[in-house]
C-alpha atoms as a PDB file:
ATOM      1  CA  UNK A   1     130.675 171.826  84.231  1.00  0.00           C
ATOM      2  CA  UNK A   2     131.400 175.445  84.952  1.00  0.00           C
ATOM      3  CA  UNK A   3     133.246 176.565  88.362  1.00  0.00           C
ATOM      4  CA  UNK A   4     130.352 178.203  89.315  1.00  0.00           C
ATOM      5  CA  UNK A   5     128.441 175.126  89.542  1.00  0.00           C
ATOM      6  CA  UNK A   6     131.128 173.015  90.803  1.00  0.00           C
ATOM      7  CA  UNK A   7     131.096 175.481  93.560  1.00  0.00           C
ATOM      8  CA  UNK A   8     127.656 175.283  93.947  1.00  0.00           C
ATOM      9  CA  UNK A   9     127.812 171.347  93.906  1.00  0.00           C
ATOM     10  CA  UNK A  10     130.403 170.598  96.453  1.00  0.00           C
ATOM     11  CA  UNK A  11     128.683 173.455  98.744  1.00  0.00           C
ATOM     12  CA  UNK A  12     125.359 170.941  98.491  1.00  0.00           C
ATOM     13  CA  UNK A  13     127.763 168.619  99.453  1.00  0.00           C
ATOM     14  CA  UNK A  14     129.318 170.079 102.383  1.00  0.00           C
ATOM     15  CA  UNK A  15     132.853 169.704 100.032  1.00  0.00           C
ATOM     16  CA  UNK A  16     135.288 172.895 101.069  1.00  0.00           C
ATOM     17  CA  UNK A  17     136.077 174.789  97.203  1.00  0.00           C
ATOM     18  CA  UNK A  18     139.409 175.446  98.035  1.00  0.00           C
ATOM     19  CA  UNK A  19     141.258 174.851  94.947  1.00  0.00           C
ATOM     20  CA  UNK A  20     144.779 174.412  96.600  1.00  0.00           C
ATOM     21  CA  UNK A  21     144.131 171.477  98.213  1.00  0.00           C
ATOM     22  CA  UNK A  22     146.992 169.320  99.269  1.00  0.00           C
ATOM     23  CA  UNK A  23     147.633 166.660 101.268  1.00  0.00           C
ATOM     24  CA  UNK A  24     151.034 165.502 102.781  1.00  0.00           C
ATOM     25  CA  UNK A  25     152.336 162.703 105.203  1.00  0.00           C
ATOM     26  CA  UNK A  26     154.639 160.274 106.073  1.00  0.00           C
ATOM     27  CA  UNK A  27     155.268 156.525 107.100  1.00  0.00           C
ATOM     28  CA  UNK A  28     157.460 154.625 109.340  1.00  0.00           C
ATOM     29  CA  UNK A  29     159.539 151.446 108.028  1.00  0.00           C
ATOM     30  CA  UNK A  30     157.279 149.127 107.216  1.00  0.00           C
ATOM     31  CA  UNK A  31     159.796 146.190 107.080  1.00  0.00           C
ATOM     32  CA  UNK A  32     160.688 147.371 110.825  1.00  0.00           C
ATOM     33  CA  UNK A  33     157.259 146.790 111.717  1.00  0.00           C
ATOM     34  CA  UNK A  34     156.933 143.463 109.993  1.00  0.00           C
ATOM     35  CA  UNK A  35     159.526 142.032 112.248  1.00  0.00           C
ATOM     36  CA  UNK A  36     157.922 143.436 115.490  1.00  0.00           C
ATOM     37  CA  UNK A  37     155.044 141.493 114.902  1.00  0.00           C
ATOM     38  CA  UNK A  38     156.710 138.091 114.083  1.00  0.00           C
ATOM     39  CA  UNK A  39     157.278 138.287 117.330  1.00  0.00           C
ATOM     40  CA  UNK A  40     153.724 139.077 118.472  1.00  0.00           C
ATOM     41  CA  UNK A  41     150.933 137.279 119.348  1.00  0.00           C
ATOM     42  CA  UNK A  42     148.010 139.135 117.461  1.00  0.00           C
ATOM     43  CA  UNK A  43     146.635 140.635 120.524  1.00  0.00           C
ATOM     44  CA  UNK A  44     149.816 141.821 122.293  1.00  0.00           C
ATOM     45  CA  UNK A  45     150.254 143.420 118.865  1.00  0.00           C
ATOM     46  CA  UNK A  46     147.117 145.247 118.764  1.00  0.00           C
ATOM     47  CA  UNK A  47     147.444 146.316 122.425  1.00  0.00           C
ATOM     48  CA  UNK A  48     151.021 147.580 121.537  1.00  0.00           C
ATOM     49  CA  UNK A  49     149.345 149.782 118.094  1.00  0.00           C
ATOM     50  CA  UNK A  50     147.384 151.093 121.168  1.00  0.00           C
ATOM     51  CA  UNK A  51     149.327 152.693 123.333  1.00  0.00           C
ATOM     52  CA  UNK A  52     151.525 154.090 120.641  1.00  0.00           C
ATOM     53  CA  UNK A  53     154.569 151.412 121.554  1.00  0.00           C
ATOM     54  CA  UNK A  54     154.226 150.595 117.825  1.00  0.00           C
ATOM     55  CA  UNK A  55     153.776 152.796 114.570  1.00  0.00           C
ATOM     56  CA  UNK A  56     150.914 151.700 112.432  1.00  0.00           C
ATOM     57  CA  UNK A  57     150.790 150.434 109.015  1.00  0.00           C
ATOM     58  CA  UNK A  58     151.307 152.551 106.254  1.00  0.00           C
ATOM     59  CA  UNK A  59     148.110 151.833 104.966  1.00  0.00           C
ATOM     60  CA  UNK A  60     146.506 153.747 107.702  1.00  0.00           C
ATOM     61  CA  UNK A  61     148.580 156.913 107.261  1.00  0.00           C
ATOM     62  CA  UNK A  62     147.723 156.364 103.842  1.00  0.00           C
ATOM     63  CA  UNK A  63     143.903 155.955 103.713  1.00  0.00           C
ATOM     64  CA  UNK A  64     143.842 158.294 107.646  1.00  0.00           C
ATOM     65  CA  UNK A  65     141.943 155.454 109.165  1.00  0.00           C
ATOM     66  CA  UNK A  66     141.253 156.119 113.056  1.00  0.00           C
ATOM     67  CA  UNK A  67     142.775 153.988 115.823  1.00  0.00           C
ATOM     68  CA  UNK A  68     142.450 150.737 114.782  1.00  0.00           C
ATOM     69  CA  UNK A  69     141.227 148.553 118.190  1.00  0.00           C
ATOM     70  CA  UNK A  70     140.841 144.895 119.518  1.00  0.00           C
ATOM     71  CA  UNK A  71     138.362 144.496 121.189  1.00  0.00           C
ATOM     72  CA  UNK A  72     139.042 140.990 122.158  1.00  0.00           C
ATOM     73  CA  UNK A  73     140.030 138.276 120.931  1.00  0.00           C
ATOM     74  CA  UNK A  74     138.365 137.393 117.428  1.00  0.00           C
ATOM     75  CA  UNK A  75     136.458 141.085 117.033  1.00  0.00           C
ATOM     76  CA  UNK A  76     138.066 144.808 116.031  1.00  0.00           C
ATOM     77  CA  UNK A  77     136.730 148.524 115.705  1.00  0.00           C
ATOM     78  CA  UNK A  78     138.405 150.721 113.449  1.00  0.00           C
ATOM     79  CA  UNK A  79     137.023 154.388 112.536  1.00  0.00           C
ATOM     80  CA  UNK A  80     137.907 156.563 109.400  1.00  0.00           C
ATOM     81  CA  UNK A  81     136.649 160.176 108.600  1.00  0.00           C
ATOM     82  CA  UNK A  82     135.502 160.791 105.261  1.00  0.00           C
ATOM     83  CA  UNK A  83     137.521 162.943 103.135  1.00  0.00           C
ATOM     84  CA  UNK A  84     137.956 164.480  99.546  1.00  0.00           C
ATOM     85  CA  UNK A  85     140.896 162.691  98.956  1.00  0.00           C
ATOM     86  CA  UNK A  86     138.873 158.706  99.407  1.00  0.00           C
ATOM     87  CA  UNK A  87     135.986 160.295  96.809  1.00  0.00           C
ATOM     88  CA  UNK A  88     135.455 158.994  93.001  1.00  0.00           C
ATOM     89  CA  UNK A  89     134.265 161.094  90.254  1.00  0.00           C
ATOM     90  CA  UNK A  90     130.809 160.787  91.396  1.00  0.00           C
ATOM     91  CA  UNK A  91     131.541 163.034  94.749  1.00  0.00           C
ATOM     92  CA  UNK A  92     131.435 159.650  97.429  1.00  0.00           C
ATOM     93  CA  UNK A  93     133.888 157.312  98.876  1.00  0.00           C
ATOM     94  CA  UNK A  94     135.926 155.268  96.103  1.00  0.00           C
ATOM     95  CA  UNK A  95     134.082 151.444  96.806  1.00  0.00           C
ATOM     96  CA  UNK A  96     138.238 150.393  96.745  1.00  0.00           C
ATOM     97  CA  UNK A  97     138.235 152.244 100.049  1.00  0.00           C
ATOM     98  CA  UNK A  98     135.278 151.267 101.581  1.00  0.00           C
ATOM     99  CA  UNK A  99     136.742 147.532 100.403  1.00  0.00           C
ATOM    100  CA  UNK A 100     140.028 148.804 102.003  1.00  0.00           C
ATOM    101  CA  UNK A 101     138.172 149.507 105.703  1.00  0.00           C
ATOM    102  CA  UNK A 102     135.763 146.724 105.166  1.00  0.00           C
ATOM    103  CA  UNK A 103     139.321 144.577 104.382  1.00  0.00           C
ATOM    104  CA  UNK A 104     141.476 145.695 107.086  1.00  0.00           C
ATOM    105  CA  UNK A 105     138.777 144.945 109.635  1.00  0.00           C
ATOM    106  CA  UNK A 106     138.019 141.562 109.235  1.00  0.00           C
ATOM    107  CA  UNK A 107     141.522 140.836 108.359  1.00  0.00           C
ATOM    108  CA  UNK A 108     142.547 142.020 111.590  1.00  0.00           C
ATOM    109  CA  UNK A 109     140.261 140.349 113.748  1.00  0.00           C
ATOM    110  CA  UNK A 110     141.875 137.122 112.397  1.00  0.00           C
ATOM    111  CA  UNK A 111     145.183 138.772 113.525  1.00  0.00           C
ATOM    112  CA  UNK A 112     143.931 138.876 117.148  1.00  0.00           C
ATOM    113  CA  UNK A 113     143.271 135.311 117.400  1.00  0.00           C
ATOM    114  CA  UNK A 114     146.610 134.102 116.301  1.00  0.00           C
ATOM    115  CA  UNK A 115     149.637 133.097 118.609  1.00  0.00           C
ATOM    116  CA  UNK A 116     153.221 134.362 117.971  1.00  0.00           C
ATOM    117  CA  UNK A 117     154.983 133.319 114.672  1.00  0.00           C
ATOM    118  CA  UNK A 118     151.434 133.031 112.837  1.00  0.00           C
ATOM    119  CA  UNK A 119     150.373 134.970 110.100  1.00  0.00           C
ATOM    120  CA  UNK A 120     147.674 135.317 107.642  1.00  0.00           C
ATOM    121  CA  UNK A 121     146.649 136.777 104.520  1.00  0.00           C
ATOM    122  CA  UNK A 122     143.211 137.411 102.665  1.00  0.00           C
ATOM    123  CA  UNK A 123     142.305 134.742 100.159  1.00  0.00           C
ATOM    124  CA  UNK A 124     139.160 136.538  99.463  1.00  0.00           C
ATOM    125  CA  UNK A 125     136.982 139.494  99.901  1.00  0.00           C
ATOM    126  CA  UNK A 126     133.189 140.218  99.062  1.00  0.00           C
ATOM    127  CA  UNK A 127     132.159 143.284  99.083  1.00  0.00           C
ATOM    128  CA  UNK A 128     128.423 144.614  99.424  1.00  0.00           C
ATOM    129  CA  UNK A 129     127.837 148.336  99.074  1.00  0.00           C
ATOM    130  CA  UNK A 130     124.596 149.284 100.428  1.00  0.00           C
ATOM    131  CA  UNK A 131     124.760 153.410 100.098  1.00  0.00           C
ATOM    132  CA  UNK A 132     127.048 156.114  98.858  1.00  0.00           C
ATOM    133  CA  UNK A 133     129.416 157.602 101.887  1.00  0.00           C
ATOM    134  CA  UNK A 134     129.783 161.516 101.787  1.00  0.00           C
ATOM    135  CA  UNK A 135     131.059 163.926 104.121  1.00  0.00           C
ATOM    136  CA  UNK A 136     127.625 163.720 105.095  1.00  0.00           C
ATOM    137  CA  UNK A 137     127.885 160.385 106.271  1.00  0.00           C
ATOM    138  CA  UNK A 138     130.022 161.579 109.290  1.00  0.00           C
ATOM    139  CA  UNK A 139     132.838 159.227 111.216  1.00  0.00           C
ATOM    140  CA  UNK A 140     132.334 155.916 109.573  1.00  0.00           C
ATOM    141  CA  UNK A 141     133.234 153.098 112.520  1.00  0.00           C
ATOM    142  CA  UNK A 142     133.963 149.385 111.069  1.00  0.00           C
ATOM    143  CA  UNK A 143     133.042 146.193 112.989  1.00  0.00           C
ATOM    144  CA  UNK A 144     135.275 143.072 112.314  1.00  0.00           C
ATOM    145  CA  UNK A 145     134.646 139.547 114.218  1.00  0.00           C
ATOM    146  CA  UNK A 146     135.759 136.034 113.168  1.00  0.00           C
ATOM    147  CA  UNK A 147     132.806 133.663 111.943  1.00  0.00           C
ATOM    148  CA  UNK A 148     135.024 130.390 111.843  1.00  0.00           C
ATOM    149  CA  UNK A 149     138.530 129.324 112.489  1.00  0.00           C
ATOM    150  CA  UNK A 150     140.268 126.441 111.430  1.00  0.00           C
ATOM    151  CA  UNK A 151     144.072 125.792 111.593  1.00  0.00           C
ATOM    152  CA  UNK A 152     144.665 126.771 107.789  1.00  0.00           C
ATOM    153  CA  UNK A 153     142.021 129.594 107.710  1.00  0.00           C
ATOM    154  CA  UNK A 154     139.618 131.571 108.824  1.00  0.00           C
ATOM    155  CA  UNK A 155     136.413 133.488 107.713  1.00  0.00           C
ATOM    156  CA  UNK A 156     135.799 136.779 108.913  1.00  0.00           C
ATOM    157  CA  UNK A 157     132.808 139.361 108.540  1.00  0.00           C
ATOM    158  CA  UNK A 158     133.170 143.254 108.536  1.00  0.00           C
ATOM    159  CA  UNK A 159     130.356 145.979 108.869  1.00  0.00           C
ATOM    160  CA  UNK A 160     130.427 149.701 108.183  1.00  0.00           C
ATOM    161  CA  UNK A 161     128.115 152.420 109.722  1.00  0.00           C
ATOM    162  CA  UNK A 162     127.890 155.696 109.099  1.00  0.00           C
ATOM    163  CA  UNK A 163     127.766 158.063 112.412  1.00  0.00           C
ATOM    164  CA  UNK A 164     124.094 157.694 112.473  1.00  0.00           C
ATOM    165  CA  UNK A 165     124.339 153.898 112.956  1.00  0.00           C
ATOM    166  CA  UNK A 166     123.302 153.147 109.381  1.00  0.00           C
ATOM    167  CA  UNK A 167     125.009 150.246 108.014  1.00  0.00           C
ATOM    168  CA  UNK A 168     126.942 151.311 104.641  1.00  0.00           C
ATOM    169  CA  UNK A 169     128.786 148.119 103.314  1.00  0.00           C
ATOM    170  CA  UNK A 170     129.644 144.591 104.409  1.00  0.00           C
ATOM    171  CA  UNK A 171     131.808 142.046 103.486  1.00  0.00           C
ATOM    172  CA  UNK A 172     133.125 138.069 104.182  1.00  0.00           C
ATOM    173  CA  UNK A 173     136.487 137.479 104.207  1.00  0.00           C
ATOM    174  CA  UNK A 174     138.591 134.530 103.892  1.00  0.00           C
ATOM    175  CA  UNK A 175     142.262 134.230 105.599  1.00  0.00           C
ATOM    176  CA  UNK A 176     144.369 131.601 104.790  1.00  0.00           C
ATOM    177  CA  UNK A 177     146.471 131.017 107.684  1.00  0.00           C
ATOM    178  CA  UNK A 178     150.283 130.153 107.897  1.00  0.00           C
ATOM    179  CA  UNK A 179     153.919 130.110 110.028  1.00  0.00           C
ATOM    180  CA  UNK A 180     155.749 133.886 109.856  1.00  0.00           C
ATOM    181  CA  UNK A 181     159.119 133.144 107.882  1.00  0.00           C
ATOM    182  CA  UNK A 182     161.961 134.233 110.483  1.00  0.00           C
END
């Protein structure tokens, strides 16, 4: 493809040609973290992310997801902004990081049912894409809730929307449940 029509297909795109783009950022101790929540219930954790009393996870900085929010025990909002840097080859969000948001969501509304000293993990995630995310697509906001859970684990749903309410992916995850080492 020639750079004129590269040009002309990220301008269809709403995509900035700027060929210097870069992207830096940085992380706090992730280990540091880890032992602030072990001593967390799931929702004083989230509450602390909140109000900034906590740094969040390094996947966020990573992927630039949006405040991350219980909103009560069992269900979470999160909210990312499409940008170049999530795209594939094809010019829309990688599915990895759509799985990533989907992931994180229902993940973490298992987190905000569990008492201090409990952890979890996923066991499982499946995906369903239903349309490509763009720049176009505007703030994406992910819905997480808890469908069932047991004392070993948990199954959780996610759903993504694109700013005009139009749902862009879903998923089912299973968490398997277990005691925090100390």
């Amino acid at each position: 493809m020639t750079e004129a029509a590269t040009e002309a297909a990220s301008a269809r795109q709403g995509v900035a040609t700027d060929p210097d783009r870069t992207r830096t950022y940085g992380w706090h101790d992730p280990m540091a973290l880890a032992d602030a929540v072990a001593g967390l219930s799931g929702l004083e954790l989230f509450e602390k992310l909140a109000n900034g009393e906590l740094p969040v996870p390094p996947i966020a900085d990573t992927l630039s997801f949006g405040r991350i929010e219980a909103t009560g025990a069992g269900s979470v909002t999160l909210s990312l902004e499409p940008n170049e840097f999530h795209f594939n080859p094809l010019g829309s969000m990688h599915g990895g990081v759509i799985s990533a948001v989907l992931d994180t969501a229902a993940g973490c509304s298992v987190h905000t049912t569990l008492p201090v000293g409990i952890g979890y993990t996923s066991l499982d995630l499946h995906v369903r894409f239903l349309r490509p995310v763009t720049l176009a697509s505007g703030t994406l906001r992910c819905d997480g809730r808890v469908i069932s859970k047991g004392r070993q684990t948990a199954l959780a749903e996610s759903h993504l929307h694109d700013a005009a309410g139009k749902l862009v992916a879903h998923a089912t995850s299973t968490c398997l449940i277990f005691p925090l080492a100390r």
